[in-house]
Each structure stands twice: as structure tokens, then as C-alpha cells.
N, C-alpha and C. Protein backbone atom coordinates (compact mmCIF):
# COMPACT_ATOMS: atom_id res chain seq x y z
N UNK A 1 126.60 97.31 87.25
CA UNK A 1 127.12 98.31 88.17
C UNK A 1 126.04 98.76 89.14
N UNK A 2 124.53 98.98 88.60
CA UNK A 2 123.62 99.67 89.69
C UNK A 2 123.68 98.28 90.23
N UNK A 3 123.26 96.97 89.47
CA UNK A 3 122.70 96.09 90.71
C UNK A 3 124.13 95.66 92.30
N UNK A 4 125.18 96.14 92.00
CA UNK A 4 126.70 96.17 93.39
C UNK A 4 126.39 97.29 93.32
N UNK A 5 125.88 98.65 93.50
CA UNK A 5 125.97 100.00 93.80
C UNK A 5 124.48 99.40 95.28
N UNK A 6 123.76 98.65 94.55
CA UNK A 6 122.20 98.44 95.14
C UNK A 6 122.60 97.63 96.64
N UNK A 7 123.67 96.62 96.39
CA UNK A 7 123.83 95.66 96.98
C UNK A 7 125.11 95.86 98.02
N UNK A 8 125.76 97.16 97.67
CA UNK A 8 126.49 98.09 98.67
C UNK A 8 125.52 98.68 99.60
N UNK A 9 124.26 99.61 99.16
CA UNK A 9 123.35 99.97 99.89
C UNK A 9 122.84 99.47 100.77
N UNK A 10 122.35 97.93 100.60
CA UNK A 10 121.62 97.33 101.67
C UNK A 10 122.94 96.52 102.69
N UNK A 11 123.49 95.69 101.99
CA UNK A 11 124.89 95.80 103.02
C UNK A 11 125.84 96.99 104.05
N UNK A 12 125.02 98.10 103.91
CA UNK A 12 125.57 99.23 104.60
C UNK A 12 126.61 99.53 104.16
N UNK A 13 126.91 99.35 103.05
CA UNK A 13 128.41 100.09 102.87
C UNK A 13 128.14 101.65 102.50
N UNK A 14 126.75 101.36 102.06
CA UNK A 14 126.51 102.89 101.84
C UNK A 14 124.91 103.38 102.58
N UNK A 15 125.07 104.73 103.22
CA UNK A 15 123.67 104.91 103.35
C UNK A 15 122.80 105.79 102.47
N UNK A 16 123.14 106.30 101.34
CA UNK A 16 122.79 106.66 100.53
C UNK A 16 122.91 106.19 99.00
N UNK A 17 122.76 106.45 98.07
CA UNK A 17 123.04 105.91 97.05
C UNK A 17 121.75 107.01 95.88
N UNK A 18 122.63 107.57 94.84
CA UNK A 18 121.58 108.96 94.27
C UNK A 18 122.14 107.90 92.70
N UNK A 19 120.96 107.70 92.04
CA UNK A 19 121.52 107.25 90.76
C UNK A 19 120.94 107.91 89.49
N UNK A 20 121.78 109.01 88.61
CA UNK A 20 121.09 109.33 87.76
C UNK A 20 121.15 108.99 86.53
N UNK A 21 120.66 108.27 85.34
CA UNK A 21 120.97 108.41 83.81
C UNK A 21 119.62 108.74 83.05
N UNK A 22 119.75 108.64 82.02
CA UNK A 22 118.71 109.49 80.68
C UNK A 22 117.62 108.65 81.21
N UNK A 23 116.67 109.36 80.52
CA UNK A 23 115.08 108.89 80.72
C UNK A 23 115.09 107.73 79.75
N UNK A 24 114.17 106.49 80.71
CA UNK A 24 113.85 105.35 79.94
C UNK A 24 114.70 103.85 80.04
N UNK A 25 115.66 104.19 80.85
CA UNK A 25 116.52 103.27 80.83
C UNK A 25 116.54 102.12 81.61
N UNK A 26 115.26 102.15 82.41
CA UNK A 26 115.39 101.12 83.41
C UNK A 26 115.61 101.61 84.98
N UNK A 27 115.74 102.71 84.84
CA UNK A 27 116.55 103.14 86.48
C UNK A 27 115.21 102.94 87.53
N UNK A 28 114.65 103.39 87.24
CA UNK A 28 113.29 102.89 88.09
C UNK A 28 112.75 101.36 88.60
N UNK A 29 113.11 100.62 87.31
CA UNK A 29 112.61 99.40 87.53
C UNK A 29 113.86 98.33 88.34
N UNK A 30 114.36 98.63 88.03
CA UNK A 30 115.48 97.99 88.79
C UNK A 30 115.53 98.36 90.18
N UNK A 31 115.13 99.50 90.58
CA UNK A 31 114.98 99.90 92.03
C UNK A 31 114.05 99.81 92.40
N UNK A 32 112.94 99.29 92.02
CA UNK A 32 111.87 99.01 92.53
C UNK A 32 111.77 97.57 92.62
N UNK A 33 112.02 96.24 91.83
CA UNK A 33 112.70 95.10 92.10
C UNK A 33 113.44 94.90 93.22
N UNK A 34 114.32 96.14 93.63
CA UNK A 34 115.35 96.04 94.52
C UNK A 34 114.62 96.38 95.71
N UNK A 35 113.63 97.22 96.15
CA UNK A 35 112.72 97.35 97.06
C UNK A 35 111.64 96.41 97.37
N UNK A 36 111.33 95.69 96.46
CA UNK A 36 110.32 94.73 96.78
C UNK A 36 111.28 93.19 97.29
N UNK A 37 112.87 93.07 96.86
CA UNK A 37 113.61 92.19 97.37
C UNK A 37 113.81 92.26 99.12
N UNK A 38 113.86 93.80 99.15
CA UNK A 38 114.18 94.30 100.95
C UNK A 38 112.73 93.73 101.54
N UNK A 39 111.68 94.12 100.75
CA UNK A 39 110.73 94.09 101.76
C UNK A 39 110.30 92.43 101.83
N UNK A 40 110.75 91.51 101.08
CA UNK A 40 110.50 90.40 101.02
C UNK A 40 111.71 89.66 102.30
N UNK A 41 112.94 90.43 102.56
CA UNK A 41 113.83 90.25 103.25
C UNK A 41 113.12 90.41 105.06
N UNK A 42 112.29 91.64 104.90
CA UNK A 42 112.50 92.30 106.28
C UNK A 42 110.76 92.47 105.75
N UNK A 43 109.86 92.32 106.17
CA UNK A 43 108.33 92.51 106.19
C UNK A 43 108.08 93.56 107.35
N UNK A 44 108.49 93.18 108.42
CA UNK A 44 108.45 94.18 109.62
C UNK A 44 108.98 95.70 109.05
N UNK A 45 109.97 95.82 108.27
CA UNK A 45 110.23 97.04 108.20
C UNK A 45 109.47 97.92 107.69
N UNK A 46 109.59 99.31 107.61
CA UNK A 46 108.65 100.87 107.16
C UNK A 46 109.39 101.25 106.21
N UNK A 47 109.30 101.16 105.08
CA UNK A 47 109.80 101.72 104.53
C UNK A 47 108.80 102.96 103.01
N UNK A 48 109.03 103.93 102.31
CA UNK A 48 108.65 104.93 101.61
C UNK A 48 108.82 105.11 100.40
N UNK A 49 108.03 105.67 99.37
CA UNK A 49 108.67 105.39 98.26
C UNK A 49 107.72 107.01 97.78
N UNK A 50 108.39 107.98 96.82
CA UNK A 50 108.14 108.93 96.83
C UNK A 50 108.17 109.56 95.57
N UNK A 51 107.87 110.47 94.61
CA UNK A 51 108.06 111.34 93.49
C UNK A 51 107.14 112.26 93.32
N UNK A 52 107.05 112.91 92.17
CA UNK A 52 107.18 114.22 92.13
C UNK A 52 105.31 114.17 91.95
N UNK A 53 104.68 113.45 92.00
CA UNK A 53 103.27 114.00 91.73
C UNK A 53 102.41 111.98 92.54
N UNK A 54 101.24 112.21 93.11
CA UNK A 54 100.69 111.06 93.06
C UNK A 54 100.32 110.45 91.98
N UNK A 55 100.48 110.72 90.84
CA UNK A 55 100.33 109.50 90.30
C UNK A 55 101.94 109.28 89.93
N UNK A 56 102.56 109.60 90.28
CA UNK A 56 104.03 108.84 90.34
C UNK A 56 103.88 107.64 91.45
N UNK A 57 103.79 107.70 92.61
CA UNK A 57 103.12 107.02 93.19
C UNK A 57 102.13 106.15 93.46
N UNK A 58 101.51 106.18 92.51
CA UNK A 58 100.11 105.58 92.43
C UNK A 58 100.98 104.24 91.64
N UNK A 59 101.67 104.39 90.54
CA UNK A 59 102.73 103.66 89.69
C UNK A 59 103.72 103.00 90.74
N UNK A 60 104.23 103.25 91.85
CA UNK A 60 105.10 102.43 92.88
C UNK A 60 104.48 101.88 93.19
N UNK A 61 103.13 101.64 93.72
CA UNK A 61 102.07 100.95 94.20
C UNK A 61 101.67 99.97 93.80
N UNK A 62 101.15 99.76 92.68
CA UNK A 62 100.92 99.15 91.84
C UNK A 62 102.15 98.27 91.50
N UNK A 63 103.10 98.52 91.14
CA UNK A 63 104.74 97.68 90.43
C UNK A 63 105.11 96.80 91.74
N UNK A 64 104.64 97.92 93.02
CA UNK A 64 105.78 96.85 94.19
C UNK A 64 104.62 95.29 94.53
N UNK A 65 103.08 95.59 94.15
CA UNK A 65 101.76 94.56 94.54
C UNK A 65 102.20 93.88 93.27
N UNK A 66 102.10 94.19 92.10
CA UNK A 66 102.34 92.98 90.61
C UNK A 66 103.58 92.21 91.38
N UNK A 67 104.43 92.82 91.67
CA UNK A 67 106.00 92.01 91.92
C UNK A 67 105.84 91.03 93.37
N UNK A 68 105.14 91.49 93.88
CA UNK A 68 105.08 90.79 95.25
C UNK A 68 103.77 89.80 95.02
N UNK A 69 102.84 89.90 94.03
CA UNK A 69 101.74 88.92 94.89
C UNK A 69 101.62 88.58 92.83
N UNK A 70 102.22 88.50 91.86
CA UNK A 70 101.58 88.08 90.68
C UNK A 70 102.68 87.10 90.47
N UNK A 71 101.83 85.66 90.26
CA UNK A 71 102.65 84.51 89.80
C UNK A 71 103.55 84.45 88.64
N UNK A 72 103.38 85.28 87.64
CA UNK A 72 104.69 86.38 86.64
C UNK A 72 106.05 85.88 87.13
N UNK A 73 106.14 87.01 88.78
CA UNK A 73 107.16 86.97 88.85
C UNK A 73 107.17 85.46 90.07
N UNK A 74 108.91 85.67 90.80
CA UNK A 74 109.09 84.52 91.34
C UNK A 74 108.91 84.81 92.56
N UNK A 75 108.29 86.13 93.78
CA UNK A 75 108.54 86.62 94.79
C UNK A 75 108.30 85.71 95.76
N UNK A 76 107.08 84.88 95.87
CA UNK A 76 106.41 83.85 96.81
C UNK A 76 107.04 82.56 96.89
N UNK A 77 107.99 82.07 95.88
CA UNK A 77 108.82 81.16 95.86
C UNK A 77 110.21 81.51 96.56
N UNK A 78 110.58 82.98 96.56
CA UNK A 78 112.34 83.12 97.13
C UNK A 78 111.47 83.40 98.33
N UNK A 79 110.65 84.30 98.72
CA UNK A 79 110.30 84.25 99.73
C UNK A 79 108.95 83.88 100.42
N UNK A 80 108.98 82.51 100.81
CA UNK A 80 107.21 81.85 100.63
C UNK A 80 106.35 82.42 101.89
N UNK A 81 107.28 82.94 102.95
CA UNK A 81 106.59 82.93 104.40
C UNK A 81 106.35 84.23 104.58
N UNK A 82 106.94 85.18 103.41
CA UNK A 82 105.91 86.74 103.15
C UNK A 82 104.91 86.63 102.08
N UNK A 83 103.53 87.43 102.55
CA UNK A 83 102.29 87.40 102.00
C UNK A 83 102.24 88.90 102.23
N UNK A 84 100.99 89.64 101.31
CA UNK A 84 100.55 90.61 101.79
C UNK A 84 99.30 90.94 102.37
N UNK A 85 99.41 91.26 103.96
CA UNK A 85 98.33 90.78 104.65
C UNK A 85 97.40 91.76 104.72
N UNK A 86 98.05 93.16 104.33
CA UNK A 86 96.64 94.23 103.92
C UNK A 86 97.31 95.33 102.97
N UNK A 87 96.20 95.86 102.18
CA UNK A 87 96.39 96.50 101.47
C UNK A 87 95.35 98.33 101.60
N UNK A 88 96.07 98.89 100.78
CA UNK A 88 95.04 100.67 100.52
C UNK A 88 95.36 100.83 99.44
N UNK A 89 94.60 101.16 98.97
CA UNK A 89 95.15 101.47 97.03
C UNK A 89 94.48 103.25 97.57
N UNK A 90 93.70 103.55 98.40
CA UNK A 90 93.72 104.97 98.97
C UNK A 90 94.84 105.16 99.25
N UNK A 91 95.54 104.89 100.25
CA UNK A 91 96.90 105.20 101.08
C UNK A 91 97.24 105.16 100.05
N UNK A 92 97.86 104.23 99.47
CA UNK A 92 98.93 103.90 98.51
C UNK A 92 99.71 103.00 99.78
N UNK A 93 99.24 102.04 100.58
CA UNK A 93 100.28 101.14 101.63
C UNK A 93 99.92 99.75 101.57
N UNK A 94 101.00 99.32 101.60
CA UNK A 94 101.22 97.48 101.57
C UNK A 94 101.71 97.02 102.77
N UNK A 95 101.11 96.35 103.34
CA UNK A 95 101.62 95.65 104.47
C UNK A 95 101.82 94.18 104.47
N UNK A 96 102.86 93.80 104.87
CA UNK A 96 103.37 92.50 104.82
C UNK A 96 103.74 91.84 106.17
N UNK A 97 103.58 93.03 107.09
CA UNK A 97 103.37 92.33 108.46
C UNK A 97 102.34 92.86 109.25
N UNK A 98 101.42 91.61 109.61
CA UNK A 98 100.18 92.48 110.10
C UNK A 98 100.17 93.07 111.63
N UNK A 99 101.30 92.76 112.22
CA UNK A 99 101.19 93.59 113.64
C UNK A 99 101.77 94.90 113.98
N UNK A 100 102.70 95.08 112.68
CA UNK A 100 103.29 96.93 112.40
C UNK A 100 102.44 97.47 112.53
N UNK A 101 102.55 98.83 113.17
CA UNK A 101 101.27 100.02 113.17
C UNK A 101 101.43 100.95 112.12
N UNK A 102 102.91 100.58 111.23
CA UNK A 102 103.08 101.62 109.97
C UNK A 102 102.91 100.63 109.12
N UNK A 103 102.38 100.83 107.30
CA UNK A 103 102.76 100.13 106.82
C UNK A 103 104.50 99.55 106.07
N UNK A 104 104.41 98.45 105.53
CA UNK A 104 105.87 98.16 104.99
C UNK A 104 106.54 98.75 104.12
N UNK A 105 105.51 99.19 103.25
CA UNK A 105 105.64 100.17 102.20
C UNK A 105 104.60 101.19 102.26
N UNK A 106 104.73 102.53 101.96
CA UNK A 106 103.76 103.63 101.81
C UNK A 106 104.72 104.49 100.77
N UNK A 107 103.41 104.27 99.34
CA UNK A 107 104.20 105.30 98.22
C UNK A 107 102.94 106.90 98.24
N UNK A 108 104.03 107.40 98.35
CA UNK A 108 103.12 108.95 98.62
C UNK A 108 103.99 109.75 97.21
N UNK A 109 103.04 110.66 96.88
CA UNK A 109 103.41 111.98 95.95
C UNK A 109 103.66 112.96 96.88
N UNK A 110 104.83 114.02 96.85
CA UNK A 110 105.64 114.34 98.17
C UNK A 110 104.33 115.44 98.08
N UNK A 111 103.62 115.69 97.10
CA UNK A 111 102.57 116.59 97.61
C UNK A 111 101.38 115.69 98.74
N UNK A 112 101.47 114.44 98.86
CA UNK A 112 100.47 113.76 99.57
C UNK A 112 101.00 114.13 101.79
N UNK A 113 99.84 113.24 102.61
CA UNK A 113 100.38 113.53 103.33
C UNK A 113 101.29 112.67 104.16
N UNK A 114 102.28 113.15 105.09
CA UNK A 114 103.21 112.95 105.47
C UNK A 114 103.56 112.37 107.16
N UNK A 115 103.20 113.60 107.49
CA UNK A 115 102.91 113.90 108.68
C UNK A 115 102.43 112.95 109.33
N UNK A 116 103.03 112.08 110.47
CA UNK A 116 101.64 111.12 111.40
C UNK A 116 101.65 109.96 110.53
N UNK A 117 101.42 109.90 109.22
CA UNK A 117 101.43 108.63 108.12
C UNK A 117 102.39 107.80 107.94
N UNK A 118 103.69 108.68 107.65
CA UNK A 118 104.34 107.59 107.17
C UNK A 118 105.57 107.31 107.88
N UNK A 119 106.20 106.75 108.29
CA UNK A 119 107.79 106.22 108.90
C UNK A 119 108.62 105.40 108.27
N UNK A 120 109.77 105.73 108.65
CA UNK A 120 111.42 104.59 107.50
C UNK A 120 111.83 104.30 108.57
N UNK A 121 111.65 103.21 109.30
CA UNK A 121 112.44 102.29 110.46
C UNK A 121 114.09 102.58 110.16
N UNK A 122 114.48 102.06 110.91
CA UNK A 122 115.93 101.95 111.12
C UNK A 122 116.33 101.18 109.89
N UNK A 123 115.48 99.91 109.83
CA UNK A 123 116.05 99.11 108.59
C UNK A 123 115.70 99.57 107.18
N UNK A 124 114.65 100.65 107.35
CA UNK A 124 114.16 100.54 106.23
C UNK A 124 114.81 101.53 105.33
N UNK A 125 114.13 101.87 104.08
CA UNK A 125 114.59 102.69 102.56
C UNK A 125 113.32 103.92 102.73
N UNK A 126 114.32 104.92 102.23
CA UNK A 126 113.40 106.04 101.74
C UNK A 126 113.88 106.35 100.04
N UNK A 127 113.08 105.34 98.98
CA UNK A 127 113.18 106.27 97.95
C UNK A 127 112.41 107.08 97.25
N UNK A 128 113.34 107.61 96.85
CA UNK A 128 112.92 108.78 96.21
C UNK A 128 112.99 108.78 94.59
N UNK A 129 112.11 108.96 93.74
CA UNK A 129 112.41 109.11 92.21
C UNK A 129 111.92 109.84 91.56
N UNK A 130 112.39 110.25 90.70
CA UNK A 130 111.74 111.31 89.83
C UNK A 130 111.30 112.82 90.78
N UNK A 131 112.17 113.46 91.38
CA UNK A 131 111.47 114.82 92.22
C UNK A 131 111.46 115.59 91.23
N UNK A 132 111.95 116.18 90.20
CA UNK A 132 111.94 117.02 89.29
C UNK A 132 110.80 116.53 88.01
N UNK A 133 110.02 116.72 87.83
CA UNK A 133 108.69 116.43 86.84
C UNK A 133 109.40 116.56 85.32
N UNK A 134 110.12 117.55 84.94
CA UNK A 134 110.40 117.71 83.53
C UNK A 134 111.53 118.53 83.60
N UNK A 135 112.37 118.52 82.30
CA UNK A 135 113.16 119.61 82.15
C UNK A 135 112.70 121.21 82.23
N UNK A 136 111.52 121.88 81.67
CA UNK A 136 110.95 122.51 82.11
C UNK A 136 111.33 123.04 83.30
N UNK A 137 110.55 122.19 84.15
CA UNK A 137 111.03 122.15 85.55
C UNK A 137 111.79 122.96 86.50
N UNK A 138 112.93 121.80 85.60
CA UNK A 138 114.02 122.20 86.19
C UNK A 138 115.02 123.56 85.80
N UNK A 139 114.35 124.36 84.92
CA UNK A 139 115.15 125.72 84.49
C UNK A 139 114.82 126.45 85.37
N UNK A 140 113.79 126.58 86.29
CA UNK A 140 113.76 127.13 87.32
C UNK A 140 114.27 127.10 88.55
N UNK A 141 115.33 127.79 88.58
CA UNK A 141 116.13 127.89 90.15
C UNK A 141 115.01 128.05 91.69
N UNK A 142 114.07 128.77 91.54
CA UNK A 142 113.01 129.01 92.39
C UNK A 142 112.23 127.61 92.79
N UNK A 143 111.70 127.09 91.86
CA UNK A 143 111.07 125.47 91.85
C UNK A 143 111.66 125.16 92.23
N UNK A 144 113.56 124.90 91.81
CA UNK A 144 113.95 123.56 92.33
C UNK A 144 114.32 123.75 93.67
N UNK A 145 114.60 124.82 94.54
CA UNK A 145 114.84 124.70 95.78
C UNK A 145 113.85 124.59 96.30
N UNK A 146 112.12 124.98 95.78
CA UNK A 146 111.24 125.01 96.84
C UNK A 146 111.06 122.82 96.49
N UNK A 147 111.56 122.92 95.55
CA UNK A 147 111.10 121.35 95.78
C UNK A 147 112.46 120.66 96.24
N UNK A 148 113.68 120.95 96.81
CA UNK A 148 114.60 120.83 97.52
C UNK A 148 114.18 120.93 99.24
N UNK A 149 113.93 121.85 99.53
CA UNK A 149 113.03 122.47 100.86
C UNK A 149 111.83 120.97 101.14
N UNK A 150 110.95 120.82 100.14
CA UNK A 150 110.15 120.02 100.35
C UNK A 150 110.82 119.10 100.46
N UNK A 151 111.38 117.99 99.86
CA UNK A 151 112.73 117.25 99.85
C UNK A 151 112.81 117.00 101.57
N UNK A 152 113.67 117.87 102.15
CA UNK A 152 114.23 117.77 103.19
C UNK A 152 113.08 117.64 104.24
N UNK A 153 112.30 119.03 104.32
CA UNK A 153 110.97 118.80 105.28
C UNK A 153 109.98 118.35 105.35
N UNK A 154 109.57 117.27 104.44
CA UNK A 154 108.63 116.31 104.21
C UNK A 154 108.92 115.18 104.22
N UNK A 155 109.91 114.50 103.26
CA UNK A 155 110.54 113.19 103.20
C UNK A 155 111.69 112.38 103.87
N UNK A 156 112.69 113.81 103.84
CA UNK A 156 114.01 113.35 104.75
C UNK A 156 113.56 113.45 106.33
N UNK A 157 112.87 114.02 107.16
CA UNK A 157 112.00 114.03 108.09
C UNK A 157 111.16 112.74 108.68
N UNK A 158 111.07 111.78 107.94
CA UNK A 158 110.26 110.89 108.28
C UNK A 158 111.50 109.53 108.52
N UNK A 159 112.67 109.59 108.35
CA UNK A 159 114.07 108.71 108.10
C UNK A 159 113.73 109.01 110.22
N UNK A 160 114.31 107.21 110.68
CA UNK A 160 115.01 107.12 111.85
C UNK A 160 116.25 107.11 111.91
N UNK A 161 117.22 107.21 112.58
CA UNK A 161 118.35 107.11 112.57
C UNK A 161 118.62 104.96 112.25
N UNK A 162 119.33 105.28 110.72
CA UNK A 162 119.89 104.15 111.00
C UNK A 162 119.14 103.88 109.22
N UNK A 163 118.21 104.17 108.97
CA UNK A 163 117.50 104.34 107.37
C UNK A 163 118.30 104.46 106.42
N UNK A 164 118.45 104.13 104.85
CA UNK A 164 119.10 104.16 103.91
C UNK A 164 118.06 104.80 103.03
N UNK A 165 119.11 105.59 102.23
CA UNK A 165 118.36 106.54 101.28
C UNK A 165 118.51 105.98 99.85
N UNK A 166 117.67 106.07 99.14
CA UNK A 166 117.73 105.91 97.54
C UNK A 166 117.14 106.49 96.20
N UNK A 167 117.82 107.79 96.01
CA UNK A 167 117.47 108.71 94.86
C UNK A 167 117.68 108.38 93.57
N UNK A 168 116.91 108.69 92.76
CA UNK A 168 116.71 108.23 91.30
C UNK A 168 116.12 109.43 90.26
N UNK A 169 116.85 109.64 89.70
CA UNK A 169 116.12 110.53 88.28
C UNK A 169 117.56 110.93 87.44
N UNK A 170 116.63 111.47 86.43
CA UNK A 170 118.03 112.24 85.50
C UNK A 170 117.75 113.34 86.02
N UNK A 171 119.11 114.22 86.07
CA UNK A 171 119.68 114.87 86.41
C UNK A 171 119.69 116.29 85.55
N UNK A 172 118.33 117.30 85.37
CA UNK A 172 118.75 118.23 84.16
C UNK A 172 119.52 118.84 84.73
N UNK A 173 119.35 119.52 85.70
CA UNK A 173 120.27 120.76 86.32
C UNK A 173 121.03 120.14 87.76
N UNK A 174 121.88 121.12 87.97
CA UNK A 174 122.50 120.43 89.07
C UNK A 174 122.35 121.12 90.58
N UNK A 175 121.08 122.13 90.34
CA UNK A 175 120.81 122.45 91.25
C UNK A 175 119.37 121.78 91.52
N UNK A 176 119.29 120.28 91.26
CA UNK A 176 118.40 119.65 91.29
C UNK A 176 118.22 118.79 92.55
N UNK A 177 116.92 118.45 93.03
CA UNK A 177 117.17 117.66 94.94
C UNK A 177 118.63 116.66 94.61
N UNK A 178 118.82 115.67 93.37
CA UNK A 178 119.69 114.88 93.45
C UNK A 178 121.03 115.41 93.53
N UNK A 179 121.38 116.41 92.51
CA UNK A 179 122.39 117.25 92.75
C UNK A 179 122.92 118.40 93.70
N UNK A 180 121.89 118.60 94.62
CA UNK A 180 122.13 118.84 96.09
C UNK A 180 122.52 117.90 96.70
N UNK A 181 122.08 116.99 96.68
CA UNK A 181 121.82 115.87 97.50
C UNK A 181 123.50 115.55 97.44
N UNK A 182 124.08 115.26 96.43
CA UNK A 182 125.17 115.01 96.33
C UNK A 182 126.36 115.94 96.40
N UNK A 183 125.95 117.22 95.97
CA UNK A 183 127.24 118.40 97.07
C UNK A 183 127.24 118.37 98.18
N UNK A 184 126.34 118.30 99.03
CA UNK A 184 126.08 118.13 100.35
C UNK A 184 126.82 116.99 101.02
């Protein structure tokens, strides 16, 4: 079901797509597979990848370079004529086309910066995973809107018209970015 929910997304049937189930299940990895498929599709594109602390990020970074450049997987065989032609393990950015002035991918911790750095082309994905850190967390009505607020004026901010969105986490409360995300 996620991998036709995934494959609605990039076909435009949808421009969003918020997926939540229990911790541990895979929801991450499967969308991050599914992001390193786009960017193997489209190299030129900008696209973002985001959660609740840098080293959440630091972890997208790392998963989307193993998947794209480690003989493990099959990436260089479906797609042989993408390479990655520079890298920042500072940034946290992968570039796969070297004449973009953004990179292809840039995974930031929504506390990292934003501003001026990073862009989601028209073609590209902004996901998002894990914004809520813990249940903890999320019992706080105050937190979750200021990290709702951040949400919108940090990450949704950097989308061109024409960008696809892709949210991921479980869901404690439903006044959570995902469960905004989806009354809205």
C-alpha cells in the first residue's frame, strides 16, 4: 500500500502524501529508498529531507550516500549515468548534478539553517520525518505548535510551486505537524 501511495506521489496524483504507523516499522526506510529512486530519476532536481534534531539528519545523509554510491545496493546499475559528483557531510548535501547551484539533496535538522541554503525545485520532494522527537513531546500543546510554526516557516517556505510533500512519523497526538498537516 505505501509503495502505490509513493508511486501516486511522484506520478502527481498526489502532492502530498503524510504517512503515519508505530515506531520501527520501516516507514522511514522505505521513503528514503523512494527518495534516492527520484533522485536517481531527476539528478538536476533540489530536493530536502528534514526531522526533528540534526542528527536525524545526519542519518538521511548517510542512508541516501550508502544507497546511491555502495555496491550492496543496485543504484548504479538502474541508473548508471547518475554519479555523485560532490559531497558535505558538513552541509549534510549530495549532489548528483554538478552544474545546480543547490544541492540534489540537502538533509537539515529543522533546527539547522535554512534560509539562502536550501531549495525544493518544482520537481523536487520536501520530506519530512519524525518532527515530533518523542511522546513526551508531544503532550505538550505549546511544543507542538511552536514546532508546527517552525514546520511551516522554515521548511514549507523553501517548496516552489509545483514541489511534492512527504511526511512521516507516528502520530502521538493529533495536534501534531502531521495531524495538522492533514486537517488542513
Amino acid at each position: 500500500i505505501v509503495a502505490e501511495d509513493l508511486q501516486d506521489l511522484e506520478d502527481g496524483r498526489l502532492d502530498f502524501y503524510g504517512l503515519s504507523l508505530p515506531p520501527r516499522v520501516g516507514k522511514s526506510t522505505i521513503c528514503i529508498f523512494f527518495l534516492a529512486w527520484v533522485i536517481g530519476k531527476r539528478p538536476a532536481s533540489h530536493n530536502a529531507m528534514s526531522g526533528h534534531s540534526g542528527i536525524l539528519a545526519d542519518r538521511f545523509y548517510t542512508d541516501v550516500m550508502k544507497l546511491t554510491t555502495s555496491e550492496e545496493y543496485t543504484f548504479s546499475e538502474i541508473f548508471p549515468d547518475v554519479k555523485v559528483q560532490a559531497t558535505s557531510a558538513d552541509k549534510k548535501e549530495l549532489r548528483y548534478d554538478e552544474t545546480e547551484s543547490f544541492a540534489t539533496l540537502t538533509c537539515r535538522g529543522i533546527d539547522g539553517t535554512w534560509t539562502g541554503a536550501v531549495d525544493i525545485s518544482a520537481d523536487g520532494y520536501l520530506y519530512v520525518d519524525d518532527m515530533v522527537r518523542d511522546r513526551t513531546e508531544s503532550l505538550s500543546p505549546k511544543r507542538l505548535e511552536a514546532r508546527y510554526q517552525d514546520y511551516l516557516n522554515v521548511l514549507v517556505d523553501r517548496k516552489n510551486d509545483g514541489s511534492r510533500e512527504l511526511m512521516v512519523g507516528t502520530r502521538w497526538n493529533v495536534l501534531d505537524p502531521l495531524g495538522r498537516a492533514e486537517s488542513e
